[in-house]
Protein backbone atom coordinates (compact mmCIF):
# COMPACT_ATOMS: atom_id res chain seq x y z
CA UNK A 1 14.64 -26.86 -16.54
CA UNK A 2 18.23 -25.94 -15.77
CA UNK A 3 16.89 -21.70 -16.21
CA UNK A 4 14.11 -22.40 -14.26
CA UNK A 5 16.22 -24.12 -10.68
CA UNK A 6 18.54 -21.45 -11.34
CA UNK A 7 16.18 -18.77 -11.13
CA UNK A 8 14.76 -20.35 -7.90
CA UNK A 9 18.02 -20.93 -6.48
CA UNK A 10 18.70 -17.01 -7.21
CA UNK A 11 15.54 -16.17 -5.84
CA UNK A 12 15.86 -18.23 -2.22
CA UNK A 13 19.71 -17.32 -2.40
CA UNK A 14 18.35 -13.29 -2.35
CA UNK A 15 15.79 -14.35 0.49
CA UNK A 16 18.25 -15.82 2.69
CA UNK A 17 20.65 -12.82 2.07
CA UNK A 18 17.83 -10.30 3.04
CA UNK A 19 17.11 -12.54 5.82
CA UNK A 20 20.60 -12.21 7.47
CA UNK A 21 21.19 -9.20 6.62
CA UNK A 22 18.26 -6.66 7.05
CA UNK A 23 16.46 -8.20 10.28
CA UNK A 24 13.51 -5.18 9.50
CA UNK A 25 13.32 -6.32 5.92
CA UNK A 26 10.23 -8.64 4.29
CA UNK A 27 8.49 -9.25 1.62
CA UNK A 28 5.36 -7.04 0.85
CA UNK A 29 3.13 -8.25 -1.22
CA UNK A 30 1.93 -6.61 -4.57
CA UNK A 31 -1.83 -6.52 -3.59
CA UNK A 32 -3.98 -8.40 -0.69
CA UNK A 33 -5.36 -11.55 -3.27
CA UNK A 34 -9.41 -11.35 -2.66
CA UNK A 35 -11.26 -14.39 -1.78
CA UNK A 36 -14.23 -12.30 -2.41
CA UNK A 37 -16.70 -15.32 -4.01
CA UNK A 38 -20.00 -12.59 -4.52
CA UNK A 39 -21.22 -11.37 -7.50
CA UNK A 40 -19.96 -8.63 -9.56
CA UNK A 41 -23.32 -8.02 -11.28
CA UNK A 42 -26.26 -6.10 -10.48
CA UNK A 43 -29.14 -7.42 -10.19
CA UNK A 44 -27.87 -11.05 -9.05
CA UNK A 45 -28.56 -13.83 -11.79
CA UNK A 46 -31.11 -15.00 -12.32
CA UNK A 47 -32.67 -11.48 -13.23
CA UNK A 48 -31.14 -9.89 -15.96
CA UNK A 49 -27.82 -7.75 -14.88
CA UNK A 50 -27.80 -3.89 -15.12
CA UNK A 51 -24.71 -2.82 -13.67
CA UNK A 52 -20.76 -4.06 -13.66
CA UNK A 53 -18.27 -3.95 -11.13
CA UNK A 54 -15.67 -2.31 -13.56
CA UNK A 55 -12.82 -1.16 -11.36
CA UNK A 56 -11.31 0.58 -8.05
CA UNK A 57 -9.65 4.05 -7.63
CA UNK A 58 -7.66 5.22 -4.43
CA UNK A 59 -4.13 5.38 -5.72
CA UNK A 60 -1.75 6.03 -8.77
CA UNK A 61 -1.29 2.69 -9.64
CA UNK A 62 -4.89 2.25 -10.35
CA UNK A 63 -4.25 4.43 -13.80
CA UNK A 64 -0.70 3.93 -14.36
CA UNK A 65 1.45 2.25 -16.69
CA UNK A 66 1.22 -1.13 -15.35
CA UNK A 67 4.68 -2.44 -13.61
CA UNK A 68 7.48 -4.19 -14.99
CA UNK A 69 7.57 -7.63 -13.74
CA UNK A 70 11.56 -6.99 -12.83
CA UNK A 71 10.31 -3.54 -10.83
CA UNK A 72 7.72 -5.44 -8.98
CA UNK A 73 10.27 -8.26 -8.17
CA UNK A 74 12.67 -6.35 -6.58
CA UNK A 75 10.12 -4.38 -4.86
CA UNK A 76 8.67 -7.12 -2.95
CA UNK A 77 12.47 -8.49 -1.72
CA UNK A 78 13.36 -5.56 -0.82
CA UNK A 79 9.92 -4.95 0.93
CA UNK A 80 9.44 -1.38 -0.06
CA UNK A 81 6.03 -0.42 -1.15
CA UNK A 82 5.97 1.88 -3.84
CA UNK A 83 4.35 5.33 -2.98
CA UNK A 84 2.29 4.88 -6.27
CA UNK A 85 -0.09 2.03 -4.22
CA UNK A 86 -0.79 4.81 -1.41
CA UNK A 87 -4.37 6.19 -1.18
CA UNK A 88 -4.16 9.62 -2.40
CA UNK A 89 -6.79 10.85 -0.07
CA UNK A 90 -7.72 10.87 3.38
CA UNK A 91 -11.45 11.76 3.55
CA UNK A 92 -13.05 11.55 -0.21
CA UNK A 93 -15.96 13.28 0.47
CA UNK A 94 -18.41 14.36 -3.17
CA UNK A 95 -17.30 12.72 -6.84
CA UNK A 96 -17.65 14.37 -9.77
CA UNK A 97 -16.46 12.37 -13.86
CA UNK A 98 -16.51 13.52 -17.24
CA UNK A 99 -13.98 11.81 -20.14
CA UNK A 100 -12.24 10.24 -18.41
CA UNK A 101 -11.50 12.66 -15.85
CA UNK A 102 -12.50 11.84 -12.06
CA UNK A 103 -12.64 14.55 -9.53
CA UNK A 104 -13.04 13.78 -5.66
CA UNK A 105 -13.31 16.56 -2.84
CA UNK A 106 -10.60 15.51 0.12
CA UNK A 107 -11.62 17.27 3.36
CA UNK A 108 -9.18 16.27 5.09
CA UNK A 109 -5.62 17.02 2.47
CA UNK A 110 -8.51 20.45 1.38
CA UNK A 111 -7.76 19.10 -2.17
CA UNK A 112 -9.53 17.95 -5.41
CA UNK A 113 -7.58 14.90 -6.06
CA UNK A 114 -8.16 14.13 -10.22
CA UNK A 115 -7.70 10.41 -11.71
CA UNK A 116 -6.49 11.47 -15.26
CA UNK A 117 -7.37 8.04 -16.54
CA UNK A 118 -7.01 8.81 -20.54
CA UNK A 119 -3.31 10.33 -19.48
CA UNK A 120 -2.72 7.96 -16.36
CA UNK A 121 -2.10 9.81 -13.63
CA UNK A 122 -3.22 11.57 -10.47
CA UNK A 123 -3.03 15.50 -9.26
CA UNK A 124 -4.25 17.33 -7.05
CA UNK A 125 -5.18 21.35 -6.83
CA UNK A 126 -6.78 23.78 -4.77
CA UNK A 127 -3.85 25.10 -2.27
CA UNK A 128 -2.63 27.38 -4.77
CA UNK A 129 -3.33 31.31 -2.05
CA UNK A 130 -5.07 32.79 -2.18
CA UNK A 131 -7.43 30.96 -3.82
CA UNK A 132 -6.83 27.82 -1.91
CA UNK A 133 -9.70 25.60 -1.08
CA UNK A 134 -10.35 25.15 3.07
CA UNK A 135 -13.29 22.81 3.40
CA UNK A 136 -14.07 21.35 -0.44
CA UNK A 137 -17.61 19.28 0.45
CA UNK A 138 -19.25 19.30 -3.24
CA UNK A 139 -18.09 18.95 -6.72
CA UNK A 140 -20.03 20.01 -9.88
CA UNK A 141 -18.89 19.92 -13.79
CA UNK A 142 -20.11 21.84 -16.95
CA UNK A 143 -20.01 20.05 -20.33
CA UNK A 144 -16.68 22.58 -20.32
CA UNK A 145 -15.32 20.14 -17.58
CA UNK A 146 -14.75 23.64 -16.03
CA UNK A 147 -15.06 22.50 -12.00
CA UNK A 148 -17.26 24.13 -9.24
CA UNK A 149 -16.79 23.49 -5.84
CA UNK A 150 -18.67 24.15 -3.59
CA UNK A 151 -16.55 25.00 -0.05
CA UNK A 152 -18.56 25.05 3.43
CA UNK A 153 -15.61 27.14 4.94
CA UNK A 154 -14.85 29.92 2.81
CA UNK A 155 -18.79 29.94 1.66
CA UNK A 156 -18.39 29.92 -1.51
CA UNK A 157 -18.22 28.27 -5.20
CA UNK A 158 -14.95 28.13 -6.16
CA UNK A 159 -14.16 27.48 -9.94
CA UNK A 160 -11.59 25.95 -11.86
CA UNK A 161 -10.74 24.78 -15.46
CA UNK A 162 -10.41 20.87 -15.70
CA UNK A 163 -6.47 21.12 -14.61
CA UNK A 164 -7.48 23.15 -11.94
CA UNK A 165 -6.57 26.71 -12.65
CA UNK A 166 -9.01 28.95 -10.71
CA UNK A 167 -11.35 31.55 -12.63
CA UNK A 168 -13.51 32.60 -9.76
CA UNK A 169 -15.64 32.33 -7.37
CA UNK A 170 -19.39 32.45 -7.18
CA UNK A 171 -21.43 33.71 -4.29
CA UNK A 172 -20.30 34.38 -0.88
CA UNK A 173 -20.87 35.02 3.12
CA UNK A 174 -23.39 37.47 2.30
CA UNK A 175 -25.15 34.69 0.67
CA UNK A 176 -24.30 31.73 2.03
CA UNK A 177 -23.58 30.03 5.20
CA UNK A 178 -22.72 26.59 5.00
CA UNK A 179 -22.65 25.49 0.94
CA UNK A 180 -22.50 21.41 1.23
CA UNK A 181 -23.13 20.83 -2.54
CA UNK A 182 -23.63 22.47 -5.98
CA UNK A 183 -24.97 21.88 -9.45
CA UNK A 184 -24.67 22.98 -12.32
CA UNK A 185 -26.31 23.27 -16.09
CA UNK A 186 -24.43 21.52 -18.89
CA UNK A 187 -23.92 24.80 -20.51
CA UNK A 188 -23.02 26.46 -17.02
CA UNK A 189 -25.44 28.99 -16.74
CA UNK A 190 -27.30 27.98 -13.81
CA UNK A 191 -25.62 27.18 -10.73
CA UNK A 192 -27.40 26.12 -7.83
CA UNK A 193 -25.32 26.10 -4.27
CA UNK A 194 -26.81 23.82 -1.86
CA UNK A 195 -27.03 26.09 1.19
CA UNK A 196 -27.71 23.16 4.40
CA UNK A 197 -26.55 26.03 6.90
CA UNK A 198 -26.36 25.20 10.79
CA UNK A 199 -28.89 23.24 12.42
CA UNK A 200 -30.21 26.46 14.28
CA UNK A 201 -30.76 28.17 11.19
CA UNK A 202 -34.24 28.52 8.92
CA UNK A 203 -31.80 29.31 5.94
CA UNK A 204 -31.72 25.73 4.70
CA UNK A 205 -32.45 26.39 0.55
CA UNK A 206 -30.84 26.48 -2.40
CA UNK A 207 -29.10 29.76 -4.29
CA UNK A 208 -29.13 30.25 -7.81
CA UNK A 209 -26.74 31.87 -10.02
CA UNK A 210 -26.21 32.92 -13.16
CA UNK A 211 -22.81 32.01 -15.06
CA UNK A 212 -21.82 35.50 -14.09
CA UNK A 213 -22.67 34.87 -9.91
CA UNK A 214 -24.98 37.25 -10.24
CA UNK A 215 -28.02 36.00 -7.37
CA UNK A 216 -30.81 35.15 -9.39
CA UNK A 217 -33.16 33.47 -6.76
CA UNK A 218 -33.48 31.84 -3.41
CA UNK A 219 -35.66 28.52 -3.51
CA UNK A 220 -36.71 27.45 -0.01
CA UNK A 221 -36.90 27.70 3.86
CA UNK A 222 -36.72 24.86 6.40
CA UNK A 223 -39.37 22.56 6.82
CA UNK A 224 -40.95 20.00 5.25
CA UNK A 225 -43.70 20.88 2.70
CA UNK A 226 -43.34 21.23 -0.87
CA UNK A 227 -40.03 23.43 -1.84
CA UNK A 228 -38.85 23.22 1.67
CA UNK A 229 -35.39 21.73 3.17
CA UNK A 230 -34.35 19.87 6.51
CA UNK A 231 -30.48 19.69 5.78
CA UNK A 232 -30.17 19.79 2.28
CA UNK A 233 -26.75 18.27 1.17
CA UNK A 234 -25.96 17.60 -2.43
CA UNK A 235 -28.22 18.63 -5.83
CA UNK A 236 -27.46 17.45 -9.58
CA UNK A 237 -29.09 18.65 -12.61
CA UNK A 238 -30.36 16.42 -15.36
CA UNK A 239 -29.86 16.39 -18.99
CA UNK A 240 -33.27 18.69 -19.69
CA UNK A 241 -32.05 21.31 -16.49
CA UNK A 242 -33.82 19.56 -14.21
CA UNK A 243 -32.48 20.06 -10.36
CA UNK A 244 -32.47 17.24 -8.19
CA UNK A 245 -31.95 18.42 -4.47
CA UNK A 246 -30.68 15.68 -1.58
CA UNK A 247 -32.78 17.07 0.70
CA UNK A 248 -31.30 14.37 3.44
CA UNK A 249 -32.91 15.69 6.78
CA UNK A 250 -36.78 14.77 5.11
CA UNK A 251 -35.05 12.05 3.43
CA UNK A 252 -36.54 12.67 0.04
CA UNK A 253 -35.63 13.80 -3.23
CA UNK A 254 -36.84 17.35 -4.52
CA UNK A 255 -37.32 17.97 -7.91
CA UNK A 256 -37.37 21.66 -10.00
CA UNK A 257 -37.20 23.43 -13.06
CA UNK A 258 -34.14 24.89 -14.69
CA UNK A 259 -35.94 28.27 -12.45
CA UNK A 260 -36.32 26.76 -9.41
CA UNK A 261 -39.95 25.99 -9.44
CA UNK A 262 -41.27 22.98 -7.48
CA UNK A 263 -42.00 19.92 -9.41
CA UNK A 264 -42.72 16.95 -7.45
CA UNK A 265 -40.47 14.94 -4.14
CA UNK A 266 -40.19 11.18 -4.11
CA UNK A 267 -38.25 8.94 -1.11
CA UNK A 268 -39.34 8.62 2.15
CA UNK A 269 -37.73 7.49 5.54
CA UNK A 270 -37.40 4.09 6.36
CA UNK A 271 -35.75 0.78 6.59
CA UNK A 272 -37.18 -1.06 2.91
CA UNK A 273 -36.18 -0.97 -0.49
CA UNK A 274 -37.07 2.46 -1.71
CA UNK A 275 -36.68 4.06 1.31
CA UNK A 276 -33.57 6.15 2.71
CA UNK A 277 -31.79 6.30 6.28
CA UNK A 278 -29.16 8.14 5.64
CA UNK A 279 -28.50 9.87 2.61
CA UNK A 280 -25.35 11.29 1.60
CA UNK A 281 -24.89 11.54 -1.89
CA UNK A 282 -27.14 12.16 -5.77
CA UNK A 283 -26.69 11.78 -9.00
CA UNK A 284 -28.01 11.78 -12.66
CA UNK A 285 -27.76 9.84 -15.50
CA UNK A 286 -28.12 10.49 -19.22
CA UNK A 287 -31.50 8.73 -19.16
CA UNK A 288 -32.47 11.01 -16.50
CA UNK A 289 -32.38 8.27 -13.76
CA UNK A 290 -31.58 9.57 -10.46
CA UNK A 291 -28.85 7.66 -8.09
CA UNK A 292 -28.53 8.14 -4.08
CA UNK A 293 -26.48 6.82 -2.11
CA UNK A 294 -27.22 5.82 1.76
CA UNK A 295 -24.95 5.56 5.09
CA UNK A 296 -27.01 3.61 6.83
CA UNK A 297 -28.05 0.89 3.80
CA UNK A 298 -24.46 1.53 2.24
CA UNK A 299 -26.04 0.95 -1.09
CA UNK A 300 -26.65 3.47 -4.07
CA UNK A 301 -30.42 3.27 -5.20
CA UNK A 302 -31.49 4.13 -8.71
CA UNK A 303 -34.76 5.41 -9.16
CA UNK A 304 -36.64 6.92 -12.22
CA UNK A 305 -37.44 10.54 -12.57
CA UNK A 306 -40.60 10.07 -11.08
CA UNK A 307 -39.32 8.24 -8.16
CA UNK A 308 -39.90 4.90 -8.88
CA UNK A 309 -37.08 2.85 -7.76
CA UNK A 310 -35.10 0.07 -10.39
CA UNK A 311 -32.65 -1.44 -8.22
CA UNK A 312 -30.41 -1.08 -5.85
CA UNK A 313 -26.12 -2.27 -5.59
CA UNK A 314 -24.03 -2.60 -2.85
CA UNK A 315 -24.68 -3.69 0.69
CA UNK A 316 -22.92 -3.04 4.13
CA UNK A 317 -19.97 -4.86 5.03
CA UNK A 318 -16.90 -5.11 7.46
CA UNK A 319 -14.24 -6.03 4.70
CA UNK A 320 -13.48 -3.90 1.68
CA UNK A 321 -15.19 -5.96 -1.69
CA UNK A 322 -16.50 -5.28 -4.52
CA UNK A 323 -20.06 -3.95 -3.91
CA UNK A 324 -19.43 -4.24 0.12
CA UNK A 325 -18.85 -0.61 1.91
CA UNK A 326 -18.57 1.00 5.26
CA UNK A 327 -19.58 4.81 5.22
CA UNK A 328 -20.72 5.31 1.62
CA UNK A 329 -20.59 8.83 1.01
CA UNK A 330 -20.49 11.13 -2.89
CA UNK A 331 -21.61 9.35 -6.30
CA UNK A 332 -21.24 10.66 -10.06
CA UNK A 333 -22.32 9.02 -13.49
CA UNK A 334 -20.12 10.17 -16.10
CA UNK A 335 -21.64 10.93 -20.26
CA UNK A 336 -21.30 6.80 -20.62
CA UNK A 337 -22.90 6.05 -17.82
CA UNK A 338 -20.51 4.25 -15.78
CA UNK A 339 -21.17 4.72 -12.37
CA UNK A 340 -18.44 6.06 -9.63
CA UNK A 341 -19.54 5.72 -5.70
CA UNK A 342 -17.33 6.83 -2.84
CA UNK A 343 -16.52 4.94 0.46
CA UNK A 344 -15.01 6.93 3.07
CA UNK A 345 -14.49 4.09 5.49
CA UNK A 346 -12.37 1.85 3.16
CA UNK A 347 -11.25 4.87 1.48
CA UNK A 348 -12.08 3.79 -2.22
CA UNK A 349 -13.98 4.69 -5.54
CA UNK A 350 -15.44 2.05 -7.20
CA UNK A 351 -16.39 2.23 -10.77
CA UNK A 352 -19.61 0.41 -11.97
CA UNK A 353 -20.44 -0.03 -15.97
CA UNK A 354 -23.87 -0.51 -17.38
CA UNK A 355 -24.39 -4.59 -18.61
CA UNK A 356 -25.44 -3.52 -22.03
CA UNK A 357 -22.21 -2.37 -22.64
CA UNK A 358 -20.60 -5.54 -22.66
CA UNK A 359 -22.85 -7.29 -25.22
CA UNK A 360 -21.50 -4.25 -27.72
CA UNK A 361 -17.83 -4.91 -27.33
């Protein structure tokens, strides 16, 4: 009893001293405590959950060592945040995740920043001239976790190993104008550069590569029948070489073959469950399920590979929670299948897990 009045005595003793002394200096607290009541399962009981709110990602203390209770203490009196609880970007734009490794496109800092989760911590690359990055707007991996982005201001694929050490770049002005996105196969030797070009220009398609950059084909014009783009934006490829285009002005999905032929589109505009408003970003996972996520909805939808839709997560919302978003923007699935979705507005990554997992722990 004795320990514990002197610690408090200490503790309002150190208060009062800060208080007199350092007029500018208060107490900061370790992290805003949620009062966030909703669920953190997806579907809602009663159904049968699929997905997991897992975690959140937007600074170095998400993946670090966790704090020593002393550190923290004397952080908060002396009311000093700790630069490891900044966010570490400023506009997370595409996402990209393989072991353990996250990697998310900053426009604004013209970055990758990576969450090195196995080693716990955060870097950055890309300003490294002359092969620095200027506008970074998609993110692709190869089952090499070498990294291809895809940058709308140099036009070109830029790529790096998985520290992010360039090799070298793939395409250029001479073929593209404005590459948004970019896939790639697992064994990186197809990559397809989403090309969504100006909104006065017919050259709204898709270029493929081989592992070389040598031009291999163009799929597309604008417009809106089979094989055709109205602002394509973002494209993934499945675990058979399928290529999944966002092709967000038509607000569809377009499916193809590992060549580029045409294989079917599913999605359509409006305001239901199925539909999409405002698609941003696409993903695959190792079932071959297809994810999008939507501005407008601020949800990710998961639909089958024939377009059939299985749920949805995440709604619009003006406070930062679990599942709750403002301007929803990239998504990823990693080899496990955990899920990783971007908000822009609250400048966050949130990591979803599939239910099943649980019941195997």
């Amino acid at each position: 009893m004795g320990l514990i009045f002197s610690y408090r005595y200490f503790s309002l003793l150190a208060l009062a001293i800060c208080a007199a002394l350092l007029p500018g200096c208060s107490i900061v607290p370790e992290k805003p405590v949620s009062t966030f009541k909703g669920p953190l399962v997806w579907p809602p009981p009663p159904e049968q959950p699929r997905f997991v709110y897992e975690t959140i990602l937007r600074s170095p203390a998400d993946v670090a060592e966790p704090e020593l209770e002393k550190d923290r203490w004397i952080r908060q009196l002396s009311g000093v945040a700790s630069p490891s609880d900044r966010p570490v970007f400023e506009k997370a734009a595409a996402i990209a995740a393989r072991q353990g490794r996250i990697y998310v496109t900053d426009t604004s800092t013209e970055t990758i920043v990576v969450f090195d989760v196995p080693r716990r911590r955060v870097f950055r690359f890309g300003k490294r001239a002359p092969n620095s990055l200027a506008k970074p707007s998609g993110i692709a991996l190869d089952d090499q976790s070498n990294v291809y982005v895809a940058d709308a201001k140099r036009r070109q694929i830029m790529v790096f190993d998985s520290h992010g050490l360039f090799l070298r770049v793939i395409g250029g002005p001479e073929d593209l104008e404005r590459p948004t996105g970019v896939a790639v196969s697992r064994d990186g030797t197809r990559i397809y550069a989403v090309d969504r070009s100006d909104n006065e220009s017919n050259n709204h398609r898709v270029v493929i590569y081989d592992k070389d950059g040598a031009r291999l084909r163009i799929i597309g014009t604008r417009g809106s029948g089979d094989g055709q783009f109205n602002v394509p934006l973002q494209a993934t490829v499945d675990g058979e070489g399928r290529l999944y285009v966002l092709d967000s002005g038509n607000f569809r999905v377009q499916a193809f073959d590992r060549e580029g032929n045409f294989i079917r589109a599913f999605v359509r505009p409006g305001v239901y469950p199925g539909n999409l408003a405002r698609p941003r970003g696409i993903a695959v996972d190792p079932d071959g399920n297809v994810y999008v996520t939507d501005a407008s909805f601020n949800n990710f939808q998961v639909f089958q590979p024939d377009g059939q839709l299985l749920l949805a997560v995440g709604e619009g919302s003006g406070a930062s929670n679990p599942g709750r978003y403002g301007l929803l923007s990239g998504i990823a699935v990693d080899e496990t299948g955990r899920v990783y979705v971007v908000d822009q507005l609250f400048n966050k990554v949130e990591v979803f897990r599939r239910a099943n997992e649980l019941e195997t722990r």
